[in-house]
N, C-alpha and C. Protein backbone atom coordinates (compact mmCIF):
# COMPACT_ATOMS: atom_id res chain seq x y z
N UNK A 1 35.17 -34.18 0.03
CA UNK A 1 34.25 -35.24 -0.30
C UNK A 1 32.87 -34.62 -0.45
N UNK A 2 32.36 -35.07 -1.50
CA UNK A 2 30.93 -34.24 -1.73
C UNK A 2 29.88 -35.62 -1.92
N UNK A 3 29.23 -35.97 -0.84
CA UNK A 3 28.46 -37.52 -0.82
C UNK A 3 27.14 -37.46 -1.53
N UNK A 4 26.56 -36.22 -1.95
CA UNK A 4 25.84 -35.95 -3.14
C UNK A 4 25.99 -36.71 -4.46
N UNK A 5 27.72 -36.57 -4.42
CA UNK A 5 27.75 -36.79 -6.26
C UNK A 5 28.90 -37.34 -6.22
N UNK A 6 29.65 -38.08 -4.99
CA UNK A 6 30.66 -38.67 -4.56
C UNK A 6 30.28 -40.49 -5.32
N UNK A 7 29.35 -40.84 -4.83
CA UNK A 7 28.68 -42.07 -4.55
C UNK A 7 26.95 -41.88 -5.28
N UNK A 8 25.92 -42.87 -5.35
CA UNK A 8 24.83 -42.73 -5.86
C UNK A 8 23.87 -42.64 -4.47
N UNK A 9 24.60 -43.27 -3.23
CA UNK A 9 23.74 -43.20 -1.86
C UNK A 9 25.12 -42.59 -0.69
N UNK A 10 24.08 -42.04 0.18
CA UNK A 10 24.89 -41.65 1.08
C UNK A 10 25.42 -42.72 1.92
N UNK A 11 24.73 -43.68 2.00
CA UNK A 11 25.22 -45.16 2.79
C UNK A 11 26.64 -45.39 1.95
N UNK A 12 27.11 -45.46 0.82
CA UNK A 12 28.09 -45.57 -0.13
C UNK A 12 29.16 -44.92 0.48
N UNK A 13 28.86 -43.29 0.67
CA UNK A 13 29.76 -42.40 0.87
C UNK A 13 29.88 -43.08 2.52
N UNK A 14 29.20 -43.50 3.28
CA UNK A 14 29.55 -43.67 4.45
C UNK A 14 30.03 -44.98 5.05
N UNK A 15 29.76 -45.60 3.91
CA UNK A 15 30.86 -46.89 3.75
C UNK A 15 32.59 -46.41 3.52
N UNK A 16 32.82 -45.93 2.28
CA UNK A 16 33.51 -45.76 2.06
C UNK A 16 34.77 -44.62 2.79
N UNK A 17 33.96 -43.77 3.12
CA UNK A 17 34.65 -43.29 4.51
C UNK A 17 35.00 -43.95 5.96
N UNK A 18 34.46 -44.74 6.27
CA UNK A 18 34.57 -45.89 6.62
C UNK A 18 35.79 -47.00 6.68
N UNK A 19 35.90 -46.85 4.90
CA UNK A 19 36.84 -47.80 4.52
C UNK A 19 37.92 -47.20 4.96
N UNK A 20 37.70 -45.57 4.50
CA UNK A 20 39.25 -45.40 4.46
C UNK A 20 40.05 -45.13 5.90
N UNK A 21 38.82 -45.44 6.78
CA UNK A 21 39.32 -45.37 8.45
C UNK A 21 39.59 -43.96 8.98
N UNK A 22 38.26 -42.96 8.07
CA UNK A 22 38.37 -41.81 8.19
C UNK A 22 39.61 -41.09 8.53
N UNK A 23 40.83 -41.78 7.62
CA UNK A 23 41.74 -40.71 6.93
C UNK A 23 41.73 -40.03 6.15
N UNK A 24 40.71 -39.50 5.88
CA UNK A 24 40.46 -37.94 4.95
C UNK A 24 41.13 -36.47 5.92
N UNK A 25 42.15 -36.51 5.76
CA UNK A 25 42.99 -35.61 6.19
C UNK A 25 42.59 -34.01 5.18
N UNK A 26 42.27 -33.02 6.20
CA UNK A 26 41.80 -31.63 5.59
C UNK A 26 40.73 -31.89 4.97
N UNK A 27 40.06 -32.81 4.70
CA UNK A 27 38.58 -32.77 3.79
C UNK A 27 37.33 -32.48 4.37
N UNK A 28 36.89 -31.65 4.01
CA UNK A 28 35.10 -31.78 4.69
C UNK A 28 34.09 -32.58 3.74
N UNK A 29 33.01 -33.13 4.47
CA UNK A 29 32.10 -33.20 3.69
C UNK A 29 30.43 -32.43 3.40
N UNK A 30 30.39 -32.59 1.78
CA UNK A 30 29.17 -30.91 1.74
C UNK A 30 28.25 -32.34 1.78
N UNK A 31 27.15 -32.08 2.18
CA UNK A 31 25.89 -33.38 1.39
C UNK A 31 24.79 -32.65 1.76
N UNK A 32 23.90 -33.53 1.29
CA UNK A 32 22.08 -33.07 0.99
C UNK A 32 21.59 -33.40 2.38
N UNK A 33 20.08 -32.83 2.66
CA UNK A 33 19.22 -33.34 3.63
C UNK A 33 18.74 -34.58 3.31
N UNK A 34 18.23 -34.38 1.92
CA UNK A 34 17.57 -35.73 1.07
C UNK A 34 17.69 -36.20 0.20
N UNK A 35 18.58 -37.37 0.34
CA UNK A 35 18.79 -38.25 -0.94
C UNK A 35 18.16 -39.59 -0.52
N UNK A 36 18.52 -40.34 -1.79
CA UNK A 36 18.05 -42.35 -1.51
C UNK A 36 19.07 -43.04 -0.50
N UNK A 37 18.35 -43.44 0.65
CA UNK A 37 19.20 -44.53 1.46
C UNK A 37 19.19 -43.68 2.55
N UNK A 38 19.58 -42.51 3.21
CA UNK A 38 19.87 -41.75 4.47
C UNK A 38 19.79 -40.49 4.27
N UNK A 39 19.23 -39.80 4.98
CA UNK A 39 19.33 -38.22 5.38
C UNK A 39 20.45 -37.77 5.93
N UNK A 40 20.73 -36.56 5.93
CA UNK A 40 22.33 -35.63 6.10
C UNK A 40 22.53 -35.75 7.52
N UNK A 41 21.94 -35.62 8.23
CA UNK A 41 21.95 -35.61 9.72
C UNK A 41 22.09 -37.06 10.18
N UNK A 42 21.88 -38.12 9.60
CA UNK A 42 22.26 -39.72 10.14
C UNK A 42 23.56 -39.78 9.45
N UNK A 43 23.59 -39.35 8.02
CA UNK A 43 24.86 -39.43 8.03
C UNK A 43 26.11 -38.69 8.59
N UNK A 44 25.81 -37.69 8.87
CA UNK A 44 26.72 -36.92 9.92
C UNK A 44 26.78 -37.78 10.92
N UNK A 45 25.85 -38.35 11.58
CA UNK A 45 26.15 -38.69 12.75
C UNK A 45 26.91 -40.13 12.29
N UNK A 46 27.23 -40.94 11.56
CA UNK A 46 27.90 -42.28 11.24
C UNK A 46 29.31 -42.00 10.88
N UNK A 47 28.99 -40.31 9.79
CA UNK A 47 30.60 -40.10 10.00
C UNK A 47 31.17 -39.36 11.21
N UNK A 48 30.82 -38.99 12.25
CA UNK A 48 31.52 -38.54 13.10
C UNK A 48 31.81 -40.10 13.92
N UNK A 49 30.88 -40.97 14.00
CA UNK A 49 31.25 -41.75 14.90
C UNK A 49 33.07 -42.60 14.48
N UNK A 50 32.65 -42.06 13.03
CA UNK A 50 34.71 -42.90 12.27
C UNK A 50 35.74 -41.84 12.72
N UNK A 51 35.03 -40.63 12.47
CA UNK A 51 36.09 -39.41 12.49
C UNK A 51 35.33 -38.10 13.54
N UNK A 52 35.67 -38.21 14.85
CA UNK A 52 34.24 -37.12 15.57
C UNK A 52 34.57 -35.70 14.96
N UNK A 53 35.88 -35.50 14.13
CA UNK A 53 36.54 -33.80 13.90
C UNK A 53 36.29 -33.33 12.53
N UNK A 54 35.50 -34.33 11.95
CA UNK A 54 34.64 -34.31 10.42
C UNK A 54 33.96 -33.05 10.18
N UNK A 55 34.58 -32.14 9.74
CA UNK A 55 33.40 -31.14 9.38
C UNK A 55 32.71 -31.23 8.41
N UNK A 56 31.16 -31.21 8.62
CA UNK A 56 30.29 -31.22 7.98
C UNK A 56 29.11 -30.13 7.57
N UNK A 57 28.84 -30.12 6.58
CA UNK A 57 28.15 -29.33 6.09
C UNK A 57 26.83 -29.35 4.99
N UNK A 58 25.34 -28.98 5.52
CA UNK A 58 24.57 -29.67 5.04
C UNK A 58 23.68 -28.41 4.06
N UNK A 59 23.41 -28.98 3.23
CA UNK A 59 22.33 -28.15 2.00
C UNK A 59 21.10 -29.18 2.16
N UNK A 60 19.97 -28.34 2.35
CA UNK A 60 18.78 -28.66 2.09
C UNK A 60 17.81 -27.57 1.38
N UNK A 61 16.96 -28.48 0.20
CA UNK A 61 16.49 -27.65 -0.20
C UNK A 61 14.48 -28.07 -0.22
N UNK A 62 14.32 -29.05 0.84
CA UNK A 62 12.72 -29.02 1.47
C UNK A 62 12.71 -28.93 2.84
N UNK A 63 11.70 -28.53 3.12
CA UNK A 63 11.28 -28.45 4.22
C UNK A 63 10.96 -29.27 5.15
N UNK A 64 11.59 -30.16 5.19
CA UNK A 64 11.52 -31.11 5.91
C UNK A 64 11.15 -31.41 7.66
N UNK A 65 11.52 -30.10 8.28
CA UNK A 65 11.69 -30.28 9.48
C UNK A 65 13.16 -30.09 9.95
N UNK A 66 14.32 -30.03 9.30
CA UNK A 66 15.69 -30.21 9.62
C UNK A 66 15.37 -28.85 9.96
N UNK A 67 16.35 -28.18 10.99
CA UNK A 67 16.90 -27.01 11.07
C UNK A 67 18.23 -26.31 11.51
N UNK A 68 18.41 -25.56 11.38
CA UNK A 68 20.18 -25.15 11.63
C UNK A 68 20.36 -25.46 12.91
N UNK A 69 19.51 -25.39 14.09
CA UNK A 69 19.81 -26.31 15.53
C UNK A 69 19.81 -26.78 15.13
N UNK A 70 19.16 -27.92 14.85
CA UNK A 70 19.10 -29.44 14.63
C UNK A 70 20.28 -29.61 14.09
N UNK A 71 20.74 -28.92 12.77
CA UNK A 71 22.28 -29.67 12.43
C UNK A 71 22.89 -29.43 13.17
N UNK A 72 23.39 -28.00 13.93
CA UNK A 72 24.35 -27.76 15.13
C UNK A 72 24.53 -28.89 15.71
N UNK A 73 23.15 -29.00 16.47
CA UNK A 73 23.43 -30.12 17.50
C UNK A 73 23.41 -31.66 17.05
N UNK A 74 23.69 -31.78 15.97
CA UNK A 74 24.02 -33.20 14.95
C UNK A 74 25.78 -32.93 14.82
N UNK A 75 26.31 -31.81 15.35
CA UNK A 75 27.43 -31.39 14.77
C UNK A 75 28.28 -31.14 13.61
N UNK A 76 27.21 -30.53 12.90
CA UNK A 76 26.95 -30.09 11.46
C UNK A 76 27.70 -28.88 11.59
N UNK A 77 28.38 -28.43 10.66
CA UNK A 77 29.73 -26.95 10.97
C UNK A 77 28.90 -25.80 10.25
N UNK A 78 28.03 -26.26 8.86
CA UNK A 78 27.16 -25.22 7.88
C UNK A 78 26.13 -26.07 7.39
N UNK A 79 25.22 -25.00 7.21
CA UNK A 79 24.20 -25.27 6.93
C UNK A 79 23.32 -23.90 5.71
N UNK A 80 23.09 -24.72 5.33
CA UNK A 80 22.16 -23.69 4.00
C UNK A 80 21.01 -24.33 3.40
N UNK A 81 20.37 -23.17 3.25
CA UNK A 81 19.12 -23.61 2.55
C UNK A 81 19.26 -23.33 1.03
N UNK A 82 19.14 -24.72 0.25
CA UNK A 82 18.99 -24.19 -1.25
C UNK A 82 17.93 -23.22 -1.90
N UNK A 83 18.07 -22.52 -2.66
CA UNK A 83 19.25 -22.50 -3.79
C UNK A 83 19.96 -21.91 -2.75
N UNK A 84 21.25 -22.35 -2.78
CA UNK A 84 22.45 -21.48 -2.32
C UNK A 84 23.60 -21.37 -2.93
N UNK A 85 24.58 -20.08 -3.41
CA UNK A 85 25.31 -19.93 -3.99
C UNK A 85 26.27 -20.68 -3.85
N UNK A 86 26.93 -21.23 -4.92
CA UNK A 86 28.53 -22.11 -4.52
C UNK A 86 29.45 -20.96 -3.74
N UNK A 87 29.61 -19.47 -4.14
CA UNK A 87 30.68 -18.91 -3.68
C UNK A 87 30.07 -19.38 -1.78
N UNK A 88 28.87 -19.06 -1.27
CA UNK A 88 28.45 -18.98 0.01
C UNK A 88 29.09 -20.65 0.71
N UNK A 89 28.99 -21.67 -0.09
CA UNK A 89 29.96 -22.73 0.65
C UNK A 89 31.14 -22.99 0.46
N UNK A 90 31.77 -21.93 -0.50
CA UNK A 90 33.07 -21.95 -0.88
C UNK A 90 33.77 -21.16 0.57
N UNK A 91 32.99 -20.03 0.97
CA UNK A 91 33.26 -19.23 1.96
C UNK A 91 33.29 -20.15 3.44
N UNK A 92 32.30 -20.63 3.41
CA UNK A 92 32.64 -21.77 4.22
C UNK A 92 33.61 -22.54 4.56
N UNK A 93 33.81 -23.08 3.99
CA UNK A 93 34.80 -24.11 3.49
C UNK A 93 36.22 -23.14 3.91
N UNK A 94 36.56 -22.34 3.63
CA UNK A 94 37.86 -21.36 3.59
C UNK A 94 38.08 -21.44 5.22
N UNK A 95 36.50 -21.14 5.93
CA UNK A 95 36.83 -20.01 7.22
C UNK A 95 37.19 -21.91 7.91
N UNK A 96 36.75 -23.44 7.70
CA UNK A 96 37.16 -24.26 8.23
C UNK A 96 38.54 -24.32 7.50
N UNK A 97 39.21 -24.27 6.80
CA UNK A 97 41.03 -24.67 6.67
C UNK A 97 41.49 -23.29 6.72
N UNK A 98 41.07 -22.11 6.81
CA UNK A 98 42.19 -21.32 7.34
C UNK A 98 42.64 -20.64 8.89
N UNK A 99 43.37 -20.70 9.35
CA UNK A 99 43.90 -21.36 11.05
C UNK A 99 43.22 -19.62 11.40
């Protein structure tokens, strides 16, 4: 699930995960620090409260104040600062589904 470009708001994507009673079996989700409607870190925290084993993984590309603690302890799995290469969250992504 990619709630970037999944949905037009992250509230959407976190509805809809939601809906599905966070049966997203093997899926992670990648999303932004900043989009319209919620920041990456509230939404992490709404989807863990459906699914707490949600791995998540956040791209930001201002400076906002977020930081890789801060997602840690939001229970955020990756974190990158844009620009960041697709292979670098592809790598990601691998080291969460392979045992």
């Amino acid at each position: 699930m990619c709630a970037a470009e999944w949905r037009s708001t992250r509230q959407t994507a976190a509805d809809s995960f939601r809906n599905a009673g966070g049966n997203v079996v093997d899926q992670e989700v990648v999303t932004d620090q900043n989009m319209p409607g919620m920041q990456g870190v509230a939404l992490a925290a709404k989807l863990h409260a459906i699914r707490s084993d949600c791995p998540i993984i956040l791209c930001t590309g201002f400076s906002d104040g977020t930081t890789e603690r801060q997602a840690g302890e939001a229970g955020i799995v990756g974190f990158f600062l844009k620009p960041v290469e697709p292979t670098r969250i592809a790598e990601k992504i691998r080291t969460l589904t392979v045992p």
